[in-house]
Structure formats: structure tokens, C-alpha cells
PDB file of N, CA and C in Angstrom:
ATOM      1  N   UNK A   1       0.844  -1.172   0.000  1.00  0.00           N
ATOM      2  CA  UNK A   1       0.000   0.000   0.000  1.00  0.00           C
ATOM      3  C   UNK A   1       0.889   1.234   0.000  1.00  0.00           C
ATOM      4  N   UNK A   2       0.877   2.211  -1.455  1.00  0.00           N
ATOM      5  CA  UNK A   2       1.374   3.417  -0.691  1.00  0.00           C
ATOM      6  C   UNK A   2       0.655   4.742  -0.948  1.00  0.00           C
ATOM      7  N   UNK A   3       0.601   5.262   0.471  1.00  0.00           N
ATOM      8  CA  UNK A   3      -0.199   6.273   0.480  1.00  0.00           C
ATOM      9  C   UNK A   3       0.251   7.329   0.586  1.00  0.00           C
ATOM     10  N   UNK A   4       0.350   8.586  -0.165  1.00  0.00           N
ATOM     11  CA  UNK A   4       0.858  10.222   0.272  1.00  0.00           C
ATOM     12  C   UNK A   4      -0.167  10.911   0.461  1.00  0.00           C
ATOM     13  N   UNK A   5       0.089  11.982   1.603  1.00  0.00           N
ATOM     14  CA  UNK A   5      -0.791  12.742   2.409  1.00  0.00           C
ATOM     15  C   UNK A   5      -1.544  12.220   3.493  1.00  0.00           C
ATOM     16  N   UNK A   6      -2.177  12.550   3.755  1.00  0.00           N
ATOM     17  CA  UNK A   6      -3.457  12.332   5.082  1.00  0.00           C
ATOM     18  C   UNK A   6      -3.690  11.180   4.585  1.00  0.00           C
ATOM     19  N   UNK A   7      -4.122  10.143   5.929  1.00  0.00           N
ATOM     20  CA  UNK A   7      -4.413   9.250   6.134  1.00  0.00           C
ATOM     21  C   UNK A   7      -4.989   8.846   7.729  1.00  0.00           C
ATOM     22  N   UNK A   8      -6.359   7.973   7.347  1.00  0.00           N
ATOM     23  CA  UNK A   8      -7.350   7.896   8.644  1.00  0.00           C
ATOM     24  C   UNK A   8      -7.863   6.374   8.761  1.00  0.00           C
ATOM     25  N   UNK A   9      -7.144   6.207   9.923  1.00  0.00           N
ATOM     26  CA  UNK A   9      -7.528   4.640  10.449  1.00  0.00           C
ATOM     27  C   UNK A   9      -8.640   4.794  10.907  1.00  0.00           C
ATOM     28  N   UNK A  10      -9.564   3.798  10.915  1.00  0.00           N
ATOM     29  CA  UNK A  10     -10.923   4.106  11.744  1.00  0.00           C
ATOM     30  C   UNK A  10     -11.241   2.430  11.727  1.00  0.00           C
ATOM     31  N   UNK A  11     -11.129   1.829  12.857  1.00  0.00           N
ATOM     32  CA  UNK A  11     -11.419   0.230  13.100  1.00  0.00           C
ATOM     33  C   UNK A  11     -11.975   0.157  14.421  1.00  0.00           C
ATOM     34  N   UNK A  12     -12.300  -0.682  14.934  1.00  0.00           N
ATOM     35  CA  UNK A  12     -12.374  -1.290  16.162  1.00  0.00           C
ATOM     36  C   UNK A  12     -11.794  -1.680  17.138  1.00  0.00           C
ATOM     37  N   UNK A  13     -11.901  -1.396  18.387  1.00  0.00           N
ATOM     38  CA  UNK A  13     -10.711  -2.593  19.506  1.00  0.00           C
ATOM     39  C   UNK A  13     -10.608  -3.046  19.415  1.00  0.00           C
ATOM     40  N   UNK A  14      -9.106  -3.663  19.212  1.00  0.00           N
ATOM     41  CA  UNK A  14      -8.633  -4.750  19.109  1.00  0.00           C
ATOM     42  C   UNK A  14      -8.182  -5.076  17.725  1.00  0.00           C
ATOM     43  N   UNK A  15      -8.337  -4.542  16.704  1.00  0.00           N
ATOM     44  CA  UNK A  15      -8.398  -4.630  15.754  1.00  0.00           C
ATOM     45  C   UNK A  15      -7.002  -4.405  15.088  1.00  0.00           C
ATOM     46  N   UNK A  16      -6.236  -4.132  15.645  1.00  0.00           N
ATOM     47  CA  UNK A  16      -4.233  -4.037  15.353  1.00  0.00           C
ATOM     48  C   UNK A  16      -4.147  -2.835  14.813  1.00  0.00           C
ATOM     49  N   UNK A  17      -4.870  -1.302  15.224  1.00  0.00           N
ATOM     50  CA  UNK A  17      -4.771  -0.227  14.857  1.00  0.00           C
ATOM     51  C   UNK A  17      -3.144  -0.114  14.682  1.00  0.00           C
ATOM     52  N   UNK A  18      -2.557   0.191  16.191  1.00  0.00           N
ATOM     53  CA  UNK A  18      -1.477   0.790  16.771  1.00  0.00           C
ATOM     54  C   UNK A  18      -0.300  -0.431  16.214  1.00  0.00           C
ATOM     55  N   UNK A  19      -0.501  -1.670  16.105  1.00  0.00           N
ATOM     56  CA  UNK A  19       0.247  -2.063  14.978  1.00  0.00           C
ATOM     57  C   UNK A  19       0.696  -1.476  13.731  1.00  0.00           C
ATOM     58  N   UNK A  20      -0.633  -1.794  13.161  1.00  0.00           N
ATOM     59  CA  UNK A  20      -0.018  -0.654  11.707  1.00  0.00           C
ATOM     60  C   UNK A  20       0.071   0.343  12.078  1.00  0.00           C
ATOM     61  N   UNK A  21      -0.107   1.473  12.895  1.00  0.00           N
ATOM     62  CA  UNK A  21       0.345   2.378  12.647  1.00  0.00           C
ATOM     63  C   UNK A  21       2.277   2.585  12.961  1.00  0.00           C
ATOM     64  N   UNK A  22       2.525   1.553  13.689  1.00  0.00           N
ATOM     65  CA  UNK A  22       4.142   1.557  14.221  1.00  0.00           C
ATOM     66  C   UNK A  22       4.375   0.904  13.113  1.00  0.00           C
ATOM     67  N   UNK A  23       4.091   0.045  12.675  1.00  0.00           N
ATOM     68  CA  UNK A  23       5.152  -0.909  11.305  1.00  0.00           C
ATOM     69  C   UNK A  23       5.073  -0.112  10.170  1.00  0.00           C
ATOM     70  N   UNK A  24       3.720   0.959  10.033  1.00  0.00           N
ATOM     71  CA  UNK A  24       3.759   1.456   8.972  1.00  0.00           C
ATOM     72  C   UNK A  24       4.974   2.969   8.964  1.00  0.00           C
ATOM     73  N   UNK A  25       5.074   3.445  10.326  1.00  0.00           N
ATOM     74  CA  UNK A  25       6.324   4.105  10.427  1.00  0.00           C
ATOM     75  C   UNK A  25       7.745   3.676  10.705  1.00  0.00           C
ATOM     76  N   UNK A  26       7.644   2.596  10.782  1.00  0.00           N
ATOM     77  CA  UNK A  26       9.184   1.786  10.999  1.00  0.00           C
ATOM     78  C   UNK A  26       9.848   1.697   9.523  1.00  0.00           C
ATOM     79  N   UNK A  27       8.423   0.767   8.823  1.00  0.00           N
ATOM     80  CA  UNK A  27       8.908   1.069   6.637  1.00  0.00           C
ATOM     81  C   UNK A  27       9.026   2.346   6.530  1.00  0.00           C
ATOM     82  N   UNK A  28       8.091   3.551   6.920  1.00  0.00           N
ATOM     83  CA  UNK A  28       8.704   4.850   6.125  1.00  0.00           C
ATOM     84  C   UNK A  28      10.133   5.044   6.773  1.00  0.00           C
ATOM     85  N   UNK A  29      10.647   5.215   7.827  1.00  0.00           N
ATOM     86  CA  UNK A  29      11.945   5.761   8.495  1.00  0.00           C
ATOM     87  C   UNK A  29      12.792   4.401   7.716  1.00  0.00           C
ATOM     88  N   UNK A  30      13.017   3.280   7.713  1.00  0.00           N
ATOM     89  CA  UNK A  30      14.026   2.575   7.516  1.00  0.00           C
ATOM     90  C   UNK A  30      13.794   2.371   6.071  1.00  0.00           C
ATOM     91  N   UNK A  31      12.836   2.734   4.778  1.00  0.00           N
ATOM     92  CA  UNK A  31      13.241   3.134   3.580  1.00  0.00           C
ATOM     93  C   UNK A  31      13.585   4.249   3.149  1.00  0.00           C
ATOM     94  N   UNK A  32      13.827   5.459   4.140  1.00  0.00           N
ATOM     95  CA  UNK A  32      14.248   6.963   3.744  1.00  0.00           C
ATOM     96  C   UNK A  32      13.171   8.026   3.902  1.00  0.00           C
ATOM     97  N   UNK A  33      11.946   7.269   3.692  1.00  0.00           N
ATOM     98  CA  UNK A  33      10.936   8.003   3.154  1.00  0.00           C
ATOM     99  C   UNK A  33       9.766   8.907   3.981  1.00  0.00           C
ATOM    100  N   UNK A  34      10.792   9.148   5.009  1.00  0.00           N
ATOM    101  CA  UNK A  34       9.889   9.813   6.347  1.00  0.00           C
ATOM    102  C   UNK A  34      10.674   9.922   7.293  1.00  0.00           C
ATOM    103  N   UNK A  35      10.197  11.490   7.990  1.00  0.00           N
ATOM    104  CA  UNK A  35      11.026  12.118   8.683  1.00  0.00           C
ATOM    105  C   UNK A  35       9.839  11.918  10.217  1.00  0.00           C
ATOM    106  N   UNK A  36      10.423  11.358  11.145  1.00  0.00           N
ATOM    107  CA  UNK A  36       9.500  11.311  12.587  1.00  0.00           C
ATOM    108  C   UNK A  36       8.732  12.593  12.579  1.00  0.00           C
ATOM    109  N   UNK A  37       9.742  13.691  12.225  1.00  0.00           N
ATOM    110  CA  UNK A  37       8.417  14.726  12.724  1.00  0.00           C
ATOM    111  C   UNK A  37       7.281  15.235  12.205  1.00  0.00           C
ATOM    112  N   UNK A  38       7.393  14.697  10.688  1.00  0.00           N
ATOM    113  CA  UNK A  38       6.195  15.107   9.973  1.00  0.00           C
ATOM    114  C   UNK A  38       4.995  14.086  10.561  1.00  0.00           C
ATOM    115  N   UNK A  39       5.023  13.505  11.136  1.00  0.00           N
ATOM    116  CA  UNK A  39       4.104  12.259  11.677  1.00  0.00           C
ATOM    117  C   UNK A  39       3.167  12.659  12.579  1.00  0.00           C
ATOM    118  N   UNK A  40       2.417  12.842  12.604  1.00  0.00           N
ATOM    119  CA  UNK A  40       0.975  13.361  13.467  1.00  0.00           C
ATOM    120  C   UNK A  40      -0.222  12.083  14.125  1.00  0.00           C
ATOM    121  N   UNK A  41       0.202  11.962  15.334  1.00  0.00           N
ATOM    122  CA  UNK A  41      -0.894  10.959  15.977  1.00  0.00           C
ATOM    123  C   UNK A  41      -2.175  11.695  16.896  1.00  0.00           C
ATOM    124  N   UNK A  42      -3.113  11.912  15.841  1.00  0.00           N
ATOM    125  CA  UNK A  42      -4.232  11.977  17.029  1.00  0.00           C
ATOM    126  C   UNK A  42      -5.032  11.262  17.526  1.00  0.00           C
ATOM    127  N   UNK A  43      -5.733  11.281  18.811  1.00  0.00           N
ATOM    128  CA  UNK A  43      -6.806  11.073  19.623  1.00  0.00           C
ATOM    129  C   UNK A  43      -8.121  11.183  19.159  1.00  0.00           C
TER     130      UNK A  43
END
């Protein structure tokens, strides 16, 4: 999957949100392609 710009998880408990959201920033930082601080987690 690759996605540029905004992007909105919307699932259920339990559902491995906070998974993808860490593996999906582990591939951007360890292919180049993302800087931690542009990264925005909201509530």
C-alpha cells in the first residue's frame, strides 16, 4: 500500500490499529521516506 498525504484509520478494539500504525512508520523511516516529525498521531 502506498499512500501520500493524510491518512485515517478508523477500526475497532482490538483490531491491530497501533500495529499498523508503528510498522507502517518503521517502513517509512528505515526506507528513507519519512522524517518522525512530519508524523501526526491523534486522539
Amino acid at each position: 500500500m502506498d499512500v501520500e498525504g493524510h491518512c485515517v484509520v478508523i477500526a475497532p478494539p482490538g483490531s491491530g490499529k497501533t500495529k499498523l500504525l508503528v510498522t507502517r512508520l518503521a517502513a517509512l523511516r528505515t526506507s528513507g521516506g519519512g522524517e518522525a516529525r512530519r508524523v501526526m498521531v491523534g486522539g
